[in-house]
Protein backbone atom coordinates (compact mmCIF):
# COMPACT_ATOMS: atom_id res chain seq x y z
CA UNK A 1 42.92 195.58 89.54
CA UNK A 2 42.40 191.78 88.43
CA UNK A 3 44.81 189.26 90.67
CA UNK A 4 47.12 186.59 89.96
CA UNK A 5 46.15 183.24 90.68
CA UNK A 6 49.21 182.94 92.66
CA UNK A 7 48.02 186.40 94.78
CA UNK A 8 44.39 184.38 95.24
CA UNK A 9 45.90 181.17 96.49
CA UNK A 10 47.69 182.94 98.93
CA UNK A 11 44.38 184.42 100.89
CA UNK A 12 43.01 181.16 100.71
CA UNK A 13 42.58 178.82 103.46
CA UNK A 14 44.94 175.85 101.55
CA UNK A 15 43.59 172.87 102.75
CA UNK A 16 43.02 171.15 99.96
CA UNK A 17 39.62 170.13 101.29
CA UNK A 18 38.03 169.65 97.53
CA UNK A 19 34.61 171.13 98.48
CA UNK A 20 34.68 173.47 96.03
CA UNK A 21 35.01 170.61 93.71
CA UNK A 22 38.77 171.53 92.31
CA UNK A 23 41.56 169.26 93.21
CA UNK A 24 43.54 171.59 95.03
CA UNK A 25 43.39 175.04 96.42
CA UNK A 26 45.41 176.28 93.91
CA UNK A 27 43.89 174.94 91.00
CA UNK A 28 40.58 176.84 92.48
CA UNK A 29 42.69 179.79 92.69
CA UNK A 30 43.37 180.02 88.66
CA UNK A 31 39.99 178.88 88.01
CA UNK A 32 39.05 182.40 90.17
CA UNK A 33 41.85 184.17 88.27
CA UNK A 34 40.25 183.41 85.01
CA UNK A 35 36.56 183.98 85.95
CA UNK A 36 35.58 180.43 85.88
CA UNK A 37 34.14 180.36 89.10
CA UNK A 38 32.99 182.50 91.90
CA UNK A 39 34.64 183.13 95.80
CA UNK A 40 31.50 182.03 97.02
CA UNK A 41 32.31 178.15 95.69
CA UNK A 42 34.80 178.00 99.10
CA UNK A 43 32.92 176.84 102.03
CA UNK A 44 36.33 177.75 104.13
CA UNK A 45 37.18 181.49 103.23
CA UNK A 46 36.50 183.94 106.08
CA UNK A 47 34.89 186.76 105.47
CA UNK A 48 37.73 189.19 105.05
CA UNK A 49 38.55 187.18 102.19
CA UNK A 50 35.63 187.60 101.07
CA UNK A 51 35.81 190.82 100.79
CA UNK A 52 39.14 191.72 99.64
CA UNK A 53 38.57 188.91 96.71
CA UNK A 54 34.51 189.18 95.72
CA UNK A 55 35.28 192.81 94.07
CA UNK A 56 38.74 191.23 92.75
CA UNK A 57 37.27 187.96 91.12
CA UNK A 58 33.88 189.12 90.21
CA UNK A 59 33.29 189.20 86.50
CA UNK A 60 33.15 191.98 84.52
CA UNK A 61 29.65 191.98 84.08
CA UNK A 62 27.36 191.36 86.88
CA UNK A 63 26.02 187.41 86.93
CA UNK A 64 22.51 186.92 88.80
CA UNK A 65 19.56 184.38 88.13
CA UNK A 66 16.30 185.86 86.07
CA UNK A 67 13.54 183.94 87.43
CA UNK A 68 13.91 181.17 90.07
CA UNK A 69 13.74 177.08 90.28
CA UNK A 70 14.96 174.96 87.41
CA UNK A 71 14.25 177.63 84.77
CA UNK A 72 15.77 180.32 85.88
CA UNK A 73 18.38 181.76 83.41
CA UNK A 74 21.59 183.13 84.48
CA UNK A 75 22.72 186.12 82.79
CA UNK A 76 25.96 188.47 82.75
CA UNK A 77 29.57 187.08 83.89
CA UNK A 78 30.30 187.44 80.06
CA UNK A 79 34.36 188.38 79.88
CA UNK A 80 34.96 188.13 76.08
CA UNK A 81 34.00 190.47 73.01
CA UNK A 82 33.66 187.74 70.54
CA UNK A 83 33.15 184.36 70.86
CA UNK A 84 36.36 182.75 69.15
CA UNK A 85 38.59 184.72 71.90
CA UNK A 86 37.11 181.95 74.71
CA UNK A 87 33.00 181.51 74.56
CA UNK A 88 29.73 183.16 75.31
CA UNK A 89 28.78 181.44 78.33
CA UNK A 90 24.98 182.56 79.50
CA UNK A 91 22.54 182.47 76.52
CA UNK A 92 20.41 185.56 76.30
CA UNK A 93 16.77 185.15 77.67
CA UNK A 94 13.63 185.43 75.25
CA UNK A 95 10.92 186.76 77.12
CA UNK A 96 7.37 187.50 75.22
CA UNK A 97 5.16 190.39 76.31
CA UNK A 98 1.88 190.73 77.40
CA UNK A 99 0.13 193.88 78.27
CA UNK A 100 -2.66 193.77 81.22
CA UNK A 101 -5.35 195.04 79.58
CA UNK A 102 -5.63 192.42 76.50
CA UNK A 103 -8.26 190.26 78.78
CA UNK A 104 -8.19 187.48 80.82
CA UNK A 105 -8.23 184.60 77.53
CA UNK A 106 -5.97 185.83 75.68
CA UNK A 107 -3.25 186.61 78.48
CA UNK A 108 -3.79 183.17 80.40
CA UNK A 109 -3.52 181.34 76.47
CA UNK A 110 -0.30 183.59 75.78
CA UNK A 111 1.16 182.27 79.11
CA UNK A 112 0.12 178.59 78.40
CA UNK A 113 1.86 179.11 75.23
CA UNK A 114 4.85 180.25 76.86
CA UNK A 115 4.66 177.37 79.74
CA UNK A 116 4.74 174.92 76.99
CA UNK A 117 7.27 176.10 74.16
CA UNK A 118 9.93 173.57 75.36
CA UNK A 119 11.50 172.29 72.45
CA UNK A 120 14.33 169.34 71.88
CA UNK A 121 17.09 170.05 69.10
CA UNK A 122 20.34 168.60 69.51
CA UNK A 123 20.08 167.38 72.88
CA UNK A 124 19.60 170.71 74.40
CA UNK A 125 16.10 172.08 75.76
CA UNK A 126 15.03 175.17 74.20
CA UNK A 127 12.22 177.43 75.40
CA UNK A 128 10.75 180.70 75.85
CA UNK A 129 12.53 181.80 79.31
CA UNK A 130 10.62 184.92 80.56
CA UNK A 131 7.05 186.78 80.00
CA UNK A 132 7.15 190.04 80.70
CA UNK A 133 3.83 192.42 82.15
CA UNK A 134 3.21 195.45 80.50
CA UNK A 135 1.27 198.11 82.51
CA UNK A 136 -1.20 200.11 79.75
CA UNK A 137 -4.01 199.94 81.70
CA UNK A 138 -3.13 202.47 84.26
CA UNK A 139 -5.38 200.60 86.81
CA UNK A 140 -3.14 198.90 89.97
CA UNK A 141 -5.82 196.22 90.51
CA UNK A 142 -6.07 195.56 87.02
CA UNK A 143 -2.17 194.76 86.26
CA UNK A 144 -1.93 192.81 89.74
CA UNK A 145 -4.78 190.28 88.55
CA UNK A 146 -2.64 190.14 84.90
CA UNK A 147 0.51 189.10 87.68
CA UNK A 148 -1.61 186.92 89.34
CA UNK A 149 -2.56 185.08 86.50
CA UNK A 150 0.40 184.43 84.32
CA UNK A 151 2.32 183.42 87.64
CA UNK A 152 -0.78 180.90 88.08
CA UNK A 153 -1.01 179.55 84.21
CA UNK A 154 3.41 179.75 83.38
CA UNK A 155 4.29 178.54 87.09
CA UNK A 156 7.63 178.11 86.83
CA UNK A 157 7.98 180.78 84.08
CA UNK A 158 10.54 184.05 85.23
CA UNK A 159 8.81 187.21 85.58
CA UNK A 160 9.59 190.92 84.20
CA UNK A 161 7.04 193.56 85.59
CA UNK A 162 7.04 196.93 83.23
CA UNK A 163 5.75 199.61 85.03
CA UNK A 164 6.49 202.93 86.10
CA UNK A 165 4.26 203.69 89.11
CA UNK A 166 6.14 202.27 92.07
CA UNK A 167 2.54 202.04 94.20
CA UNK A 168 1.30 199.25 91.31
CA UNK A 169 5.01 198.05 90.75
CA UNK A 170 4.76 197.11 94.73
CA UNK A 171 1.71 195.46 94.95
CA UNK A 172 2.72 193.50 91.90
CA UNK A 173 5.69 192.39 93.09
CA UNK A 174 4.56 191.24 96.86
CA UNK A 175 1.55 189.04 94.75
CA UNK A 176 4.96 187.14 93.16
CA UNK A 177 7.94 187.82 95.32
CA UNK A 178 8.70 183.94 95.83
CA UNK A 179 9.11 184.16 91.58
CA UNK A 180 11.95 187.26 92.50
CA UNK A 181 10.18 188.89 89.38
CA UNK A 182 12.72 191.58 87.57
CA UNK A 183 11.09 195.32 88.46
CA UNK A 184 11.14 197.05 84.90
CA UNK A 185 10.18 200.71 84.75
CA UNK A 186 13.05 202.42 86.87
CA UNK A 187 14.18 206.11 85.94
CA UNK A 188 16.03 208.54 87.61
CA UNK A 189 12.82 209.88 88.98
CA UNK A 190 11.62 206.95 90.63
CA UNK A 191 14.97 205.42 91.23
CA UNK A 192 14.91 205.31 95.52
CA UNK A 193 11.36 204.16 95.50
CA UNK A 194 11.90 201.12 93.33
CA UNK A 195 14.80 200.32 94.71
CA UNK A 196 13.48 200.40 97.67
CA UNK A 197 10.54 197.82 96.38
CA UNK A 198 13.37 195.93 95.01
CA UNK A 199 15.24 195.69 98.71
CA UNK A 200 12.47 194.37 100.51
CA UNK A 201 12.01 191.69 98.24
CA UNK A 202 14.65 190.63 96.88
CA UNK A 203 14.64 191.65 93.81
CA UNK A 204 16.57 192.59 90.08
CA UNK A 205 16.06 195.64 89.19
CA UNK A 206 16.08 197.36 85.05
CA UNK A 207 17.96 200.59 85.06
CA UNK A 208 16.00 202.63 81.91
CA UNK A 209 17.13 206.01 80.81
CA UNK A 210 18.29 207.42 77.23
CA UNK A 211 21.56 206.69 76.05
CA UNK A 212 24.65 205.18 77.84
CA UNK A 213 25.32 208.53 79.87
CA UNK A 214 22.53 208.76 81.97
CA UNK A 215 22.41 204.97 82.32
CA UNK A 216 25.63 204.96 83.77
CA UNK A 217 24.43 207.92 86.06
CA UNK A 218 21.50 206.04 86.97
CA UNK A 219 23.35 202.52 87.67
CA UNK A 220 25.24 204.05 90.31
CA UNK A 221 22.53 205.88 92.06
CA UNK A 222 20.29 202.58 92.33
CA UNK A 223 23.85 201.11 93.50
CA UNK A 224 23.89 204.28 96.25
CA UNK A 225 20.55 202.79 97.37
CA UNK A 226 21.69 199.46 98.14
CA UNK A 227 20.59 197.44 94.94
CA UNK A 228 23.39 195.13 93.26
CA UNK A 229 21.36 192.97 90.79
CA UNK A 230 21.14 195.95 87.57
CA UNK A 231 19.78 195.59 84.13
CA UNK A 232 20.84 198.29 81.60
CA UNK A 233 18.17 199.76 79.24
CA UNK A 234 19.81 202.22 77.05
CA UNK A 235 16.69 203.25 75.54
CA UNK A 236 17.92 201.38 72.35
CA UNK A 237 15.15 200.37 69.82
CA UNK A 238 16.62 200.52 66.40
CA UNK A 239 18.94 197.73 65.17
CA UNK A 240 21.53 200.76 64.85
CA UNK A 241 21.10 201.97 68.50
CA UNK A 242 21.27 197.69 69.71
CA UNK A 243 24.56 197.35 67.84
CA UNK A 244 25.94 200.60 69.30
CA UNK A 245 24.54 200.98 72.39
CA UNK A 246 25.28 197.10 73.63
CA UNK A 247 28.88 197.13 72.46
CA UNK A 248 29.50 200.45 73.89
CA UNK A 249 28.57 198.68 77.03
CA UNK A 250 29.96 195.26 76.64
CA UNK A 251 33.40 197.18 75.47
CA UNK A 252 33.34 199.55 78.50
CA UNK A 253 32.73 196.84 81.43
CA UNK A 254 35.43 194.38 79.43
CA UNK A 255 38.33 196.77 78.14
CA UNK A 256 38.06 199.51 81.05
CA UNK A 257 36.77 197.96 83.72
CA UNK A 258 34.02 200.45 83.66
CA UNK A 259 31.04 198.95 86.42
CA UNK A 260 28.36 201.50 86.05
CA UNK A 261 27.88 199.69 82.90
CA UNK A 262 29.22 196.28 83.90
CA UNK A 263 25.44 194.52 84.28
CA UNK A 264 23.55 192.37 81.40
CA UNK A 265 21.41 194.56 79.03
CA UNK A 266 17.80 193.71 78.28
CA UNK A 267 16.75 195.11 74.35
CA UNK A 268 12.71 195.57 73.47
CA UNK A 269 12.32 194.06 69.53
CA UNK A 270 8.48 194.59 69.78
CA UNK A 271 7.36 195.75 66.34
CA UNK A 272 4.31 195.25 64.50
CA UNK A 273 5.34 193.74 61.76
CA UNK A 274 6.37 190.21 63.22
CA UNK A 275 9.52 189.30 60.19
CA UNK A 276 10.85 193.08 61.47
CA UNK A 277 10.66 191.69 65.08
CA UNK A 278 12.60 188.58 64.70
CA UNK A 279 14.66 190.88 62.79
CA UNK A 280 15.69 192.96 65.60
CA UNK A 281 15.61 189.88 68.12
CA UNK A 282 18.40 188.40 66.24
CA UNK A 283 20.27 191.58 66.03
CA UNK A 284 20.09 192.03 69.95
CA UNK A 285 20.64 188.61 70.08
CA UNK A 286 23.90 188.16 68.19
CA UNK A 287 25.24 191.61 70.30
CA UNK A 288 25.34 191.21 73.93
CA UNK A 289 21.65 191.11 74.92
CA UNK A 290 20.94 189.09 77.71
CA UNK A 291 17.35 189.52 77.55
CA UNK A 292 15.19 190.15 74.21
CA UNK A 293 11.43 190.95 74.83
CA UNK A 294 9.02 190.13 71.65
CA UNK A 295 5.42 190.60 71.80
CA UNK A 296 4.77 187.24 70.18
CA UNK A 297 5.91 183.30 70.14
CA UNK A 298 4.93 182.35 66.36
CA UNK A 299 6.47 178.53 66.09
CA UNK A 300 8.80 180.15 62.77
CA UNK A 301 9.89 183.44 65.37
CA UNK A 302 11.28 181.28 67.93
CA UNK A 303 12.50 178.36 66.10
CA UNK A 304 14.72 180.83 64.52
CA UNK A 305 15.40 183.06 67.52
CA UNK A 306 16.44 179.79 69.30
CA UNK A 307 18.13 178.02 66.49
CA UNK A 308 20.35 181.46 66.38
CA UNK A 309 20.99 181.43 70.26
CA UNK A 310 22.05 178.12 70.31
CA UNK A 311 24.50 178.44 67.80
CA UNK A 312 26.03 181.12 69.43
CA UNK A 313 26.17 180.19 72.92
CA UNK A 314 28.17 176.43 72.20
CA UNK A 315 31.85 176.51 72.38
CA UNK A 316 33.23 177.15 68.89
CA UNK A 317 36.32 174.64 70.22
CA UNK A 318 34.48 172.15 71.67
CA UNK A 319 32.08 169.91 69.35
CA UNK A 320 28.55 168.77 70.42
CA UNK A 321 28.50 165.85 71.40
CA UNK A 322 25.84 163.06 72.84
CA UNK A 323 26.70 160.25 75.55
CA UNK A 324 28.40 157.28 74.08
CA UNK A 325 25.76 154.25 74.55
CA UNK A 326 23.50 151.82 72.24
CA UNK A 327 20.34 153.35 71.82
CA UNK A 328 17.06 151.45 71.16
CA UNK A 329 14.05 152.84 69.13
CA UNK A 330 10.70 151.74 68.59
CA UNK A 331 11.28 148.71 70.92
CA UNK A 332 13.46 146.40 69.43
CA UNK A 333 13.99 142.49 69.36
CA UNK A 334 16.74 140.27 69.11
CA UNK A 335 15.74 140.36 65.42
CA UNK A 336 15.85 143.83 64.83
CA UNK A 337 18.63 145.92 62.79
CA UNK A 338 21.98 147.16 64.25
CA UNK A 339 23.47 150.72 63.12
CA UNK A 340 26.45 152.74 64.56
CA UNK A 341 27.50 156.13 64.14
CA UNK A 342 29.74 158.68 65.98
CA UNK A 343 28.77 160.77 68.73
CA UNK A 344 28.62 164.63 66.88
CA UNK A 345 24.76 165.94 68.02
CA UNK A 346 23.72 166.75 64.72
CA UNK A 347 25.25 163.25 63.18
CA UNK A 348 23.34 161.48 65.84
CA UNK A 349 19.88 163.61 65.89
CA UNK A 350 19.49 163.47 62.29
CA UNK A 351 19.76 159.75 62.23
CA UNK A 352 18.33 159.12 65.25
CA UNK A 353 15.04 161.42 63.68
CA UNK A 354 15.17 158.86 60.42
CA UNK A 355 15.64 155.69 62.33
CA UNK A 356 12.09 156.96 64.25
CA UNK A 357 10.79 158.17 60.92
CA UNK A 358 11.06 154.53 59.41
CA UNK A 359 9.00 153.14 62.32
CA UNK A 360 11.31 149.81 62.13
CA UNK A 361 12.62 149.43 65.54
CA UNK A 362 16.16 149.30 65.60
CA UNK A 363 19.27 149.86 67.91
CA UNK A 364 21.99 152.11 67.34
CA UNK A 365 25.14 152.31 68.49
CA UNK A 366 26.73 155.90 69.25
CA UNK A 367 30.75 155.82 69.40
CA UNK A 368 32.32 158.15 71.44
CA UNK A 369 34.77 160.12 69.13
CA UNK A 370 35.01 163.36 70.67
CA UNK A 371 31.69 164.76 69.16
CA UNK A 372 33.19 164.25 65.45
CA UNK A 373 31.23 163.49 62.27
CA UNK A 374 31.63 160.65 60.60
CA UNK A 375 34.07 161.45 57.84
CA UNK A 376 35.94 163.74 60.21
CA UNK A 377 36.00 160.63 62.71
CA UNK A 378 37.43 158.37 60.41
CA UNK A 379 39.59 160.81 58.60
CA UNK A 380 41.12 161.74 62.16
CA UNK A 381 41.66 158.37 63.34
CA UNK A 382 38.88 158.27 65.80
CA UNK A 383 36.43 156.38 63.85
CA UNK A 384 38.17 152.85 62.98
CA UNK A 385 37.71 149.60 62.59
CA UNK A 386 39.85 148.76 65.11
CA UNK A 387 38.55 151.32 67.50
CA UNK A 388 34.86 150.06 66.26
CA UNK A 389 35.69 146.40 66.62
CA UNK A 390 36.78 147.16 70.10
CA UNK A 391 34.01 148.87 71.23
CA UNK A 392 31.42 146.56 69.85
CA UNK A 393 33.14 143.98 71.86
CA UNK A 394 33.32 145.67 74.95
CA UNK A 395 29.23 146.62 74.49
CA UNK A 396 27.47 143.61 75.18
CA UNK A 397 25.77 143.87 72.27
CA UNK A 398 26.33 140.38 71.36
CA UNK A 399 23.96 139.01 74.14
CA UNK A 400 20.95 141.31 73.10
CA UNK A 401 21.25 140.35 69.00
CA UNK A 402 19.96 136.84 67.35
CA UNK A 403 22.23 137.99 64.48
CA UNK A 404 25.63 139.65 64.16
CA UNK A 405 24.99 142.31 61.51
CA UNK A 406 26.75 145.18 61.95
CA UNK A 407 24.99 148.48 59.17
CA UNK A 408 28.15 150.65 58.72
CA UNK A 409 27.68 154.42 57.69
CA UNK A 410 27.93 154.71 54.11
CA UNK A 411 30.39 156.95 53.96
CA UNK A 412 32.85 154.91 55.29
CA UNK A 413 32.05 151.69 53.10
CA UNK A 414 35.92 151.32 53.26
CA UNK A 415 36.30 150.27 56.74
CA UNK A 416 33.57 147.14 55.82
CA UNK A 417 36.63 144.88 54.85
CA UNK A 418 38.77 145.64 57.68
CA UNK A 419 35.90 145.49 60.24
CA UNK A 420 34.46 142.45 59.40
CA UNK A 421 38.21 140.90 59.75
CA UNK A 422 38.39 142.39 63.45
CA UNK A 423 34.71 141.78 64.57
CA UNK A 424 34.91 137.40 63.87
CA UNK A 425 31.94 136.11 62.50
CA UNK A 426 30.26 139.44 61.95
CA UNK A 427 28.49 140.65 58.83
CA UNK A 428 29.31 144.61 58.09
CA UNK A 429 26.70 146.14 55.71
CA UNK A 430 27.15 149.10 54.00
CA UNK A 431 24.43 151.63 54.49
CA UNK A 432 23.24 154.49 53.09
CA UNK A 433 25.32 157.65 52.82
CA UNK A 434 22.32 160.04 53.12
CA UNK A 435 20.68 159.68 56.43
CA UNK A 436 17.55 160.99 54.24
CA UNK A 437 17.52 156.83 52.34
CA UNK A 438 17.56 155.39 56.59
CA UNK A 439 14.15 154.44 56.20
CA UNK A 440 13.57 152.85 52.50
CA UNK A 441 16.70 151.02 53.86
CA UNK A 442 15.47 150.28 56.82
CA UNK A 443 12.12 148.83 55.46
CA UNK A 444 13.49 146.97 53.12
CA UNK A 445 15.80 145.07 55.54
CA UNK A 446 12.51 144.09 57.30
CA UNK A 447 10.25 143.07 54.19
């Protein structure tokens, strides 16, 4: 049974030391309570503390890192059914899939391919997170050289090995252990022996069988052999079966407490008709995968695939949002054009992408207004020109600028009057209200 975080604090060592970066020891104590953070985030609990409050305070569903360095993706600790009832908190990992025997080109281009799919929308890094090795050759040597070389051209790429023979699944595994690849291929038939594999080194471990019964059967015998860090493969391949099987899962761990199925689920999309694929993807995707494995990275697939994820995994109650600041593009002068907006990603990327379109270097300044659009800024009070006046002020904008022209959203053309009252000696132009008409404006300002 879940504690209080009144029955936390009271194991806790109440010092008030702030090393686990919360105020007091109490405040880390309902931060526990609610999942927010882990036991482990005390430097000061003993051990038997520890104990009595890691089963007590762990999440629902399992959390551990897929991959390791910078790019490893956290998955599980997931405590809600839907979104709107808190947020989704650890976006689910795309991982592409490349079988051993396809030849050395094509495997080390697919895992270039992978090493470089970093995108940049809305401020947030998007990329393929995981390449998983298919075993079809048969031939241990074989799929250890395929290892080998997409650890060597996707170096800081996480690693899923799919095989079922233990003897290649070792060798595989000690050629990449520092990567803590995940071991996929475990059944109830080879359950000890890859666990054991997974022991020595460290290692997740994907839990396959057919249907949520035996997976639950099998989670707790690979738990009976020591191994904590469990993926759940239901065997589902349909859209049907994802939708089912996953929130089966997700609804046992969450509304019954039920651990053999408390661990993040990994769903196979690999068709061969690539528009079914992303199909699927998005279907495992939008229920409770954590990992989705495609067997290819077209630009359209994953722009989509990550467009969806992202969308998902943001707090529906807290707006994106960039850093207030004055950014400059394209180098500009004292003589160059001065824009604001507000601080809402999209607002600010989509301008931001026109300003660079019109190649007419130019600064703009992004107001802080809790990650609101424009029209919702000004219609909430946020976006002023009172609130604009002051923080043009307070910039020091005035010492980088041979002019004082101030290019005011078009959509809120009414604040121009007002503004230029507050901001003395400043000209406020109206700009466009389409951030599509930035760069004829832009140009023409110039000409």
């Amino acid at each position: 049974m879940a504690l209080t975080g009144i029955q936390i604090f009271k194991l806790l060592p109440k010092t008030n030391c702030k090393k686990c970066g919360f105020p007091t020891c109490l405040a880390f104590a309902m931060k526990l309570a609610a999942g927010g953070v882990e036991i482990s985030a005390c430097p000061d609990v003993s051990d038997e503390t520890k104990a009595t409050l890691g089963e007590a305070s762990a999440p629902p569903i399992r959390s551990f890192a897929l991959g390791t360095g910078d790019k490893a993706v956290k998955m599980g600790a997931e405590n809600v059914m839907f979104r709107h009832d808190k947020k989704f908190v650890n976006p689910c990992a795309i991982a592409v899939n490349i079988k051993d025997d396809a030849g050395d080109d094509a495997i080390s281009a697919m895992a270039e391919a992978v090493a470089n799919s970093e995108i940049d929308r809305v401020g947030q890094k998007l990329r393929v997170d995981a390449i998983s090795i298919e075993c079809v050759s048969g031939d241990s040597a074989k799929y250890e050289a395929a290892v080998k070389l997409v650890a060597e051209k996707a170096p800081e790429t996480a690693l899923i090995l799919n095989c079922k023979d233990a003897g290649t699944i070792e060798a595989a595994v000690k050629a990449v252990a520092d990567r803590k690849p995940l071991i996929n291929g475990t059944t109830d038939g080879n359950a000890e022996a890859m666990a054991d594999i997974a022991k020595a080194n460290g290692c997740p471990i994907v839990a396959s069988a057919n249907g949520l019964d035996a997976l639950s059967a099998l989670t707790e015998k690979i738990k009976g052999f020591g191994v904590e860090d469990i993926v759940l493969d239901s065997g589902a391949r349909t859209a049907k079966d994802i939708v089912e099987h996953n929130t089966q899962a997700r609804r046992a761990a969450l509304k019954k407490s039920f651990k053999p199925l408390g661990y993040p689920v990994i769903n196979s999309a690999i068709r061969d008709d690539a528009i079914l694929e992303a199909s699927i993807a998005s279907v495992a995707i939008a229920k409770y995968a954590s990992i989705v494995v495609i067997s290819s990275i077209e630009k359209w697939k994953t722009l989509a695939l990550f467009t969806q994820r992202q969308n998902i995994y943001t707090d529906p109650q807290v707006p994106m949002q960039v850093e207030q600041n004055i950014y400059e593009m394209a180098e500009p002068t004292a003589d160059s054009p001065f824009m604001i907006t507000t601080n809402f990603s999209l607002t600010y990327f989509i301008v931001s992408g026109e300003v660079e379109n019109s190649k007419v270097p130019s600064r703009l300044a992004v107001m802080d207004c809790e990650g609101l659009s424009v029209l919702t800024a000004w219609a909430a009070g946020k976006f002023t020109a009172t609130k604009i006046a002051q923080y043009i002020k307070e910039s020091g904008i005035e010492d980088k600028l041979s002019h004082k022209e101030l290019i005011l959203p078009g959509q809120v053309a009414i604040l121009s009057g007002a503004l230029e009252d507050k901001l003395e000696g400043w000209t406020i132009t109206v700009g466009p209200r389409e951030a599509n008409a930035i760069p004829t404006f832009l140009k023409s300002k110039v000409s």
